[in-house]
Protein backbone atom coordinates (compact mmCIF):
# COMPACT_ATOMS: atom_id res chain seq x y z
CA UNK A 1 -77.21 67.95 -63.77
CA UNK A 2 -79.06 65.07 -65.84
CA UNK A 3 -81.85 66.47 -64.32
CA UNK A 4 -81.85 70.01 -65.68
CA UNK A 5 -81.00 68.91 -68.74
CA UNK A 6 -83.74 66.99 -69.51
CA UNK A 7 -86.04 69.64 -68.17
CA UNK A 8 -84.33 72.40 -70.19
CA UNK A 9 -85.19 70.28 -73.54
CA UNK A 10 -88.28 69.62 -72.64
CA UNK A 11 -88.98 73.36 -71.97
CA UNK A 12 -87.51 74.48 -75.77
CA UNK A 13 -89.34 71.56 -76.68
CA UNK A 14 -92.42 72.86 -76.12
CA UNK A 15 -91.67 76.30 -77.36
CA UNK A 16 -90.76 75.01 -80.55
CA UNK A 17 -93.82 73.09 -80.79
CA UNK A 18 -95.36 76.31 -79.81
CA UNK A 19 -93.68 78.45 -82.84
CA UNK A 20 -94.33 75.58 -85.24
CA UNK A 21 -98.08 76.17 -84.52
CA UNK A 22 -97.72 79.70 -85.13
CA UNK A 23 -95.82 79.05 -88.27
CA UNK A 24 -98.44 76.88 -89.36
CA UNK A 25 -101.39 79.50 -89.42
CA UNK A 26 -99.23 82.17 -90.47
CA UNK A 27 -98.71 79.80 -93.67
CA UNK A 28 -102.44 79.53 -93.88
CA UNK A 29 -102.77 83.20 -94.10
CA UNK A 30 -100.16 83.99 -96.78
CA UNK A 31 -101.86 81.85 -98.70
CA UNK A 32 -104.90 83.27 -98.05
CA UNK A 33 -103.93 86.76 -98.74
CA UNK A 34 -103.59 88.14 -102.17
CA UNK A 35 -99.70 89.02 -103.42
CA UNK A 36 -98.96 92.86 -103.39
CA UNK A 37 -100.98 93.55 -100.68
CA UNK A 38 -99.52 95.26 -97.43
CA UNK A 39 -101.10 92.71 -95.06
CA UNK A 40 -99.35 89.89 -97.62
CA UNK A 41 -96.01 91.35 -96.82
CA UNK A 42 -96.56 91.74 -93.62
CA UNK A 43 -97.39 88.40 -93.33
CA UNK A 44 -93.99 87.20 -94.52
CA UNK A 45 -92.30 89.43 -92.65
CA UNK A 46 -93.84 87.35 -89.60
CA UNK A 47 -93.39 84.09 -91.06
CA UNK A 48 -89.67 85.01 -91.63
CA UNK A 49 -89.24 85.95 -87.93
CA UNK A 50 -91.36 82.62 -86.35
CA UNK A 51 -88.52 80.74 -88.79
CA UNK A 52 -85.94 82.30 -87.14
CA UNK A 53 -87.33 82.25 -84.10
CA UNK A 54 -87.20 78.33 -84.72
CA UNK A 55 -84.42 77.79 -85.65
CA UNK A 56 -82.88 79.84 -82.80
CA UNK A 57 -84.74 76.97 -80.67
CA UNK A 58 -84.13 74.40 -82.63
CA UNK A 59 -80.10 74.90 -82.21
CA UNK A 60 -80.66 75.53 -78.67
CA UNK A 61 -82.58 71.81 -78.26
CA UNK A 62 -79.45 70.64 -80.31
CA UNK A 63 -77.23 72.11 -77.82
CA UNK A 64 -79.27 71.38 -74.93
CA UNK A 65 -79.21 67.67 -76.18
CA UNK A 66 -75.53 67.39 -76.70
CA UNK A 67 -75.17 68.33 -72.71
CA UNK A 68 -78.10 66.01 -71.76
CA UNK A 69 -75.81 63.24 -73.49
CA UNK A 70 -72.81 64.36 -72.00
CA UNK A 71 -74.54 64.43 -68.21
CA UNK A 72 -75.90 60.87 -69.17
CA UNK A 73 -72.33 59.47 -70.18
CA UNK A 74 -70.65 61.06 -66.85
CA UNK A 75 -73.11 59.58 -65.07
CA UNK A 76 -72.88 56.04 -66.55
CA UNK A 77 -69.11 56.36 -65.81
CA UNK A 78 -69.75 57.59 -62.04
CA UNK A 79 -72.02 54.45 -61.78
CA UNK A 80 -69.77 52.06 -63.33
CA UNK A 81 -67.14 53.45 -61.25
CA UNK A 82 -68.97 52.79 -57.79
CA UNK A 83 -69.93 49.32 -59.08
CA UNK A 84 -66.05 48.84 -59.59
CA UNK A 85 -65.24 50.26 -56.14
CA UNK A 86 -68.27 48.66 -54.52
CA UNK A 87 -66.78 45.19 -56.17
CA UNK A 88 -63.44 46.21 -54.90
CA UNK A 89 -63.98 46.89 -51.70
CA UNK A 90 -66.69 43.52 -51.68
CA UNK A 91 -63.09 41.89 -53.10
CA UNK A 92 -60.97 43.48 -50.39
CA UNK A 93 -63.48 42.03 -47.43
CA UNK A 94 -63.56 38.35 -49.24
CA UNK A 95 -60.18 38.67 -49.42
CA UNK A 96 -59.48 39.97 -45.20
CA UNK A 97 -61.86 37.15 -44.22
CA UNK A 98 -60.01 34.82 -46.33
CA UNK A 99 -57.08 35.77 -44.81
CA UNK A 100 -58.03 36.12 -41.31
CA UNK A 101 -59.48 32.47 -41.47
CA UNK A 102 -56.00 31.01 -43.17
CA UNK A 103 -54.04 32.49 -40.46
CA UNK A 104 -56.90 30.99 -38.02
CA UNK A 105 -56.01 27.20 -39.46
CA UNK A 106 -52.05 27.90 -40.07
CA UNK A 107 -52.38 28.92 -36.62
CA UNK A 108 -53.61 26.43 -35.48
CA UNK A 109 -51.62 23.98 -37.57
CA UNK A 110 -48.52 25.42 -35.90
CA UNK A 111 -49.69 25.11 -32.66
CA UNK A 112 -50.61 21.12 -33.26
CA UNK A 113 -46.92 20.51 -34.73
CA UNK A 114 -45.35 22.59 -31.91
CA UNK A 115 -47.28 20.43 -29.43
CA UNK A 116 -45.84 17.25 -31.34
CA UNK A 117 -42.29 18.59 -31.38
CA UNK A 118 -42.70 19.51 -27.83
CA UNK A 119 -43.12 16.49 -26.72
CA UNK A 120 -41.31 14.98 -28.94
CA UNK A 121 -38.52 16.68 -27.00
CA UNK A 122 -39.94 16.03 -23.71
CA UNK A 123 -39.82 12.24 -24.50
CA UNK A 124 -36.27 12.77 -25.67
CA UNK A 125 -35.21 14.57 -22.96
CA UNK A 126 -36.89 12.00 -20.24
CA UNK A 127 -35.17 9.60 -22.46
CA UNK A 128 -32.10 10.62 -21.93
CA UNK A 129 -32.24 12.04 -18.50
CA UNK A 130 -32.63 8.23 -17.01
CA UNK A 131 -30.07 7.10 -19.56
CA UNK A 132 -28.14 9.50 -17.73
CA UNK A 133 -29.25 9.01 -14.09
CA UNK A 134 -28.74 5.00 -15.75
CA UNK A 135 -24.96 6.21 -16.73
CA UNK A 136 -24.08 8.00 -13.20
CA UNK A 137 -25.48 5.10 -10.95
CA UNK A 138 -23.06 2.34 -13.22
CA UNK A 139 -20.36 5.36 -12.58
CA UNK A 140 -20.77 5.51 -9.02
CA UNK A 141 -20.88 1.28 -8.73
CA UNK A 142 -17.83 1.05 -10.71
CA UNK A 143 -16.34 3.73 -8.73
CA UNK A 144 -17.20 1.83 -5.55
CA UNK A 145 -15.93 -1.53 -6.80
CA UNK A 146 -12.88 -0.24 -8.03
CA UNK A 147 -12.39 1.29 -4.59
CA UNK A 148 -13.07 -2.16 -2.93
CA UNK A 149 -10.97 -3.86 -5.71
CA UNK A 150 -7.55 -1.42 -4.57
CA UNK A 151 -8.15 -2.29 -1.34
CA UNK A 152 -8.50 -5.86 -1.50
CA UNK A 153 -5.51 -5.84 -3.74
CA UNK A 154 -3.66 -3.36 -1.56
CA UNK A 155 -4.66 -6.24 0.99
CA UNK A 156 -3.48 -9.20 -0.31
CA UNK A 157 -0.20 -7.65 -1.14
CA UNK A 158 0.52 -6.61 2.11
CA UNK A 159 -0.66 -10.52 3.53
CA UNK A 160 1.65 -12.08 0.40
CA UNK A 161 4.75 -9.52 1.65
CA UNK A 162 3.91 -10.60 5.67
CA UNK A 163 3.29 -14.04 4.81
CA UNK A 164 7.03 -14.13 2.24
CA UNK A 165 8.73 -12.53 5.06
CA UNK A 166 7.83 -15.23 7.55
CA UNK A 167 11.19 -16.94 7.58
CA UNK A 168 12.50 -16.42 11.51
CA UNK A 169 10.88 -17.89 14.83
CA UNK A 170 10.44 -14.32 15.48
CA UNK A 171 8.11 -14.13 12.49
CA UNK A 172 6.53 -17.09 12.90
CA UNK A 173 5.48 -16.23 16.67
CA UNK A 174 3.86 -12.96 15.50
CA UNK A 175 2.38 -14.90 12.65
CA UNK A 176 0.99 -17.50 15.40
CA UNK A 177 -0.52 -14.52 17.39
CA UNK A 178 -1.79 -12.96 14.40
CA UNK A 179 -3.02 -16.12 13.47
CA UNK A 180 -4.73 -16.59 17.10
CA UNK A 181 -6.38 -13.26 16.90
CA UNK A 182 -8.04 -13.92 13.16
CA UNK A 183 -9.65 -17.24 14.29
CA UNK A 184 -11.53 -15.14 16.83
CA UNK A 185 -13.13 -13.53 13.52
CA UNK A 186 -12.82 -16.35 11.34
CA UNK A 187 -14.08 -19.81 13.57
CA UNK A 188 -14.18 -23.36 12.07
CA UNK A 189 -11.84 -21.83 9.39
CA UNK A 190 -8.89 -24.61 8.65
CA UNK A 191 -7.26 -25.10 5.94
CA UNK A 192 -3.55 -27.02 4.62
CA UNK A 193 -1.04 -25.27 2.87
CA UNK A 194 -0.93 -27.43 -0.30
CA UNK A 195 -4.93 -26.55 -0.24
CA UNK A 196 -4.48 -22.85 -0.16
CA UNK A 197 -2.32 -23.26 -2.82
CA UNK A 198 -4.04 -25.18 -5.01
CA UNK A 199 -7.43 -23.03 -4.50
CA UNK A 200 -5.09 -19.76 -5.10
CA UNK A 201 -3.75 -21.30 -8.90
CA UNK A 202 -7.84 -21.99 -9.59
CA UNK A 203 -8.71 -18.29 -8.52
CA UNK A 204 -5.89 -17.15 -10.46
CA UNK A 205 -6.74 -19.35 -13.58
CA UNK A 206 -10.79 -18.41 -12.95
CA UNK A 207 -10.03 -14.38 -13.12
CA UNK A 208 -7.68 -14.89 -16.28
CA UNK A 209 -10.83 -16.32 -18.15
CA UNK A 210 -13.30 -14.76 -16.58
CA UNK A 211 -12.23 -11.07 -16.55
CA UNK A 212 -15.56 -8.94 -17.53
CA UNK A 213 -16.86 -10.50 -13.69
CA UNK A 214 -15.45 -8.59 -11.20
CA UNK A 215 -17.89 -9.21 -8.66
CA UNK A 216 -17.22 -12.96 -8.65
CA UNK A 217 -13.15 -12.35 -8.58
CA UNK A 218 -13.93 -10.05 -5.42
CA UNK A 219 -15.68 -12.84 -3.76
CA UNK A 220 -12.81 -15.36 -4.71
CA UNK A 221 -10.42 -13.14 -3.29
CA UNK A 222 -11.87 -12.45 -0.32
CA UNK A 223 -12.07 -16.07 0.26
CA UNK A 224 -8.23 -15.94 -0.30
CA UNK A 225 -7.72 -13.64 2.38
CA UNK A 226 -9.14 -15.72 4.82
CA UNK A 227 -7.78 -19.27 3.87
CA UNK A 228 -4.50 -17.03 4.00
CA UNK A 229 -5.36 -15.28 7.37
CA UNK A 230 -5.31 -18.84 9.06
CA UNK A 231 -3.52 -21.89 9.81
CA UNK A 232 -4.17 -25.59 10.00
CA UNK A 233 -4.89 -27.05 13.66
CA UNK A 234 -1.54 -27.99 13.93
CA UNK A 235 -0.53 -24.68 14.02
CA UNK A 236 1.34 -24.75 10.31
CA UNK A 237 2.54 -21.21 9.24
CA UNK A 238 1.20 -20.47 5.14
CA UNK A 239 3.90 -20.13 3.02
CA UNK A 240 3.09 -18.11 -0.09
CA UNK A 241 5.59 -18.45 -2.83
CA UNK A 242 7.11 -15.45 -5.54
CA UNK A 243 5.36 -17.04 -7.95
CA UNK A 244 2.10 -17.14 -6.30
CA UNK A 245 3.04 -13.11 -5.31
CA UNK A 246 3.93 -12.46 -8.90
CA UNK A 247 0.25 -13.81 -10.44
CA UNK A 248 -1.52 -11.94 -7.94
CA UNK A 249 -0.06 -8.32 -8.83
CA UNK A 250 -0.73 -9.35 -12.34
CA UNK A 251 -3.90 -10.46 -11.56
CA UNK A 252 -4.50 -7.19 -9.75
CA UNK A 253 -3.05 -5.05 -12.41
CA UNK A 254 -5.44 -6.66 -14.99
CA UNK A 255 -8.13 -6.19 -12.89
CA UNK A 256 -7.58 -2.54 -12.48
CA UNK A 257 -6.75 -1.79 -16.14
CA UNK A 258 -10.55 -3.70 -17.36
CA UNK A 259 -11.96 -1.33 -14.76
CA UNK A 260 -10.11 1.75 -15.84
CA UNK A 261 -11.49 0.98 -19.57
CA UNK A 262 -14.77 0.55 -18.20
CA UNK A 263 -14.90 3.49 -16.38
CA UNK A 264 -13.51 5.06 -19.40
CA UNK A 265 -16.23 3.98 -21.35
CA UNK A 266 -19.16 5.03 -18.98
CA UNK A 267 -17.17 8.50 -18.66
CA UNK A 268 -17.55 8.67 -22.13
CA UNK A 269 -21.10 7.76 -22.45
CA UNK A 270 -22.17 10.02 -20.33
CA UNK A 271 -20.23 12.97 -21.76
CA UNK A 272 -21.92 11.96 -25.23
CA UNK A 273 -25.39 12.44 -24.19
CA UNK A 274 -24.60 15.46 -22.02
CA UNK A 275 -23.42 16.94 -25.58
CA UNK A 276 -26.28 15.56 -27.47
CA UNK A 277 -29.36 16.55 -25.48
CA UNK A 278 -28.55 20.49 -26.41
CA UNK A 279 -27.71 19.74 -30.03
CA UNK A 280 -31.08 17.93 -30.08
CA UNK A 281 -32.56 20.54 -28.26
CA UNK A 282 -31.75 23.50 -30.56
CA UNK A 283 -32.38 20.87 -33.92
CA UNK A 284 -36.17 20.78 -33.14
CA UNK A 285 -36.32 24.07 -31.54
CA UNK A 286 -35.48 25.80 -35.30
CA UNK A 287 -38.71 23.81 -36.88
């Protein structure tokens, strides 16, 4: 459209320079030609007509111009709008890239601190798995010794209620071939009444201070059992007094209540962490 315009203009361009010449000599010969002559006026006559004639062009040219200018300024704006869009679109592919390489490094960010709080978790839950597997194998040796600590107490009580019922020859004769059929078990075994006495009010007086070590007031008792299971070579029945009888049950019961509170206590432990580990779980699982 520029184009045309241009060439337009520079086609009434030349015309125009083409009437001015004509104008020119026609000047030349009206003032040449004598006034009041027919050729004179016809002269002017032509003169008048090349004016018009240029100035027909010359608003033409004018015209011509204005839409020469006009093409020019729409196509300054076209071209300043494609720079714009060209810069856009340039801004829009800086800006993807950009994008697409933040997402690349918070990607790979997140992955790194997932890793972490993965094992982070890992190590807490291998933590507290063999604080667990710790927690059941206490559980299970406290549930054995308190199983061996009934019976050895369920034991001695029935020896102290054989041994306070001893009072007849009857009684005494089973005792003596009850006695007979232990030393088979228990040889070189022989102890004195006042001795099994004395070594029963040391046990008793060892497992009031000592409480918290059951596995030494097991052994202790066990070692009651068989001073009480056998007689002096003389063939003395053991007498056991109620007083004796009554600090053993209490002895017993005391035992059985630390290991009920222990138990208790491991129960509880164990019930914690079996709570905890899911809680912890979930916690890091929401980062």
């Amino acid at each position: 459209m520029l184009r045309n315009a241009r060439e337009e203009r520079r086609v009434l361009q030349q015309q125009r320079t083409g009437v001015q010449t004509r104008l020119k000599e026609v000047a030349l010969k009206v003032e040449k030609t004598p006034r009041g002559t027919y050729q004179y006026v016809d002269l002017v006559r032509e003169e008048s007509k090349i004016f018009q004639e240029d100035n027909l062009i010359a608003e033409k040219i004018v015209d011509v111009e204005e839409g020469e200018r006009q093409s020019f300024e729409l196509l300054t704006h076209a071209i300043y709008l494609a720079h714009e869009k060209e810069n856009e679109q340039r801004s829009r592919e800086h800006t993807k890239y950009y994008s697409i390489i933040a997402s690349l490094i918070g990607a790979i960010i997140g992955a790194v601190m997932a890793y972490g709080r993965l094992r982070s978790v890992n190590k807490a839950m291998e933590s507290s798995d063999d604080t667990v597997q710790e927690c059941r194998v206490i559980l299970t040796d406290m549930q054995s010794q308190q199983r061996d600590m009934q019976t050895l107490i369920t034991n001695v009580r029935q020896y102290l209620n054989t041994a306070g019922s001893s009072n007849t020859d009857q009684d005494a004769t089973q005792q003596m071939s009850s006695v007979s059929s232990q030393k088979k078990i228990y040889d070189n075994v022989s102890v004195v009444d006042t001795e099994m006495k004395e070594n029963i009010k040391d046990i008793l007086t060892a497992v009031k201070e000592n409480g918290s070590n059951l596995d030494k007031d097991v052994k202790e008792i066990r070692k009651i059992l068989a001073v009480g299971s056998a007689k002096d070579s003389s063939g003395t029945v053991v007498y056991v007094g109620p007083e004796i009888k009554e600090l053993l049950d209490e002895t017993g019961k005391n035992m059985e209540f630390k290991q009920k509170i222990y138990t208790l206590t491991s129960v509880t432990l164990f019930g914690t962490l079996a709570l905890a580990l899911p809680m912890l779980y979930h916690f890091f699982k929401g980062y």
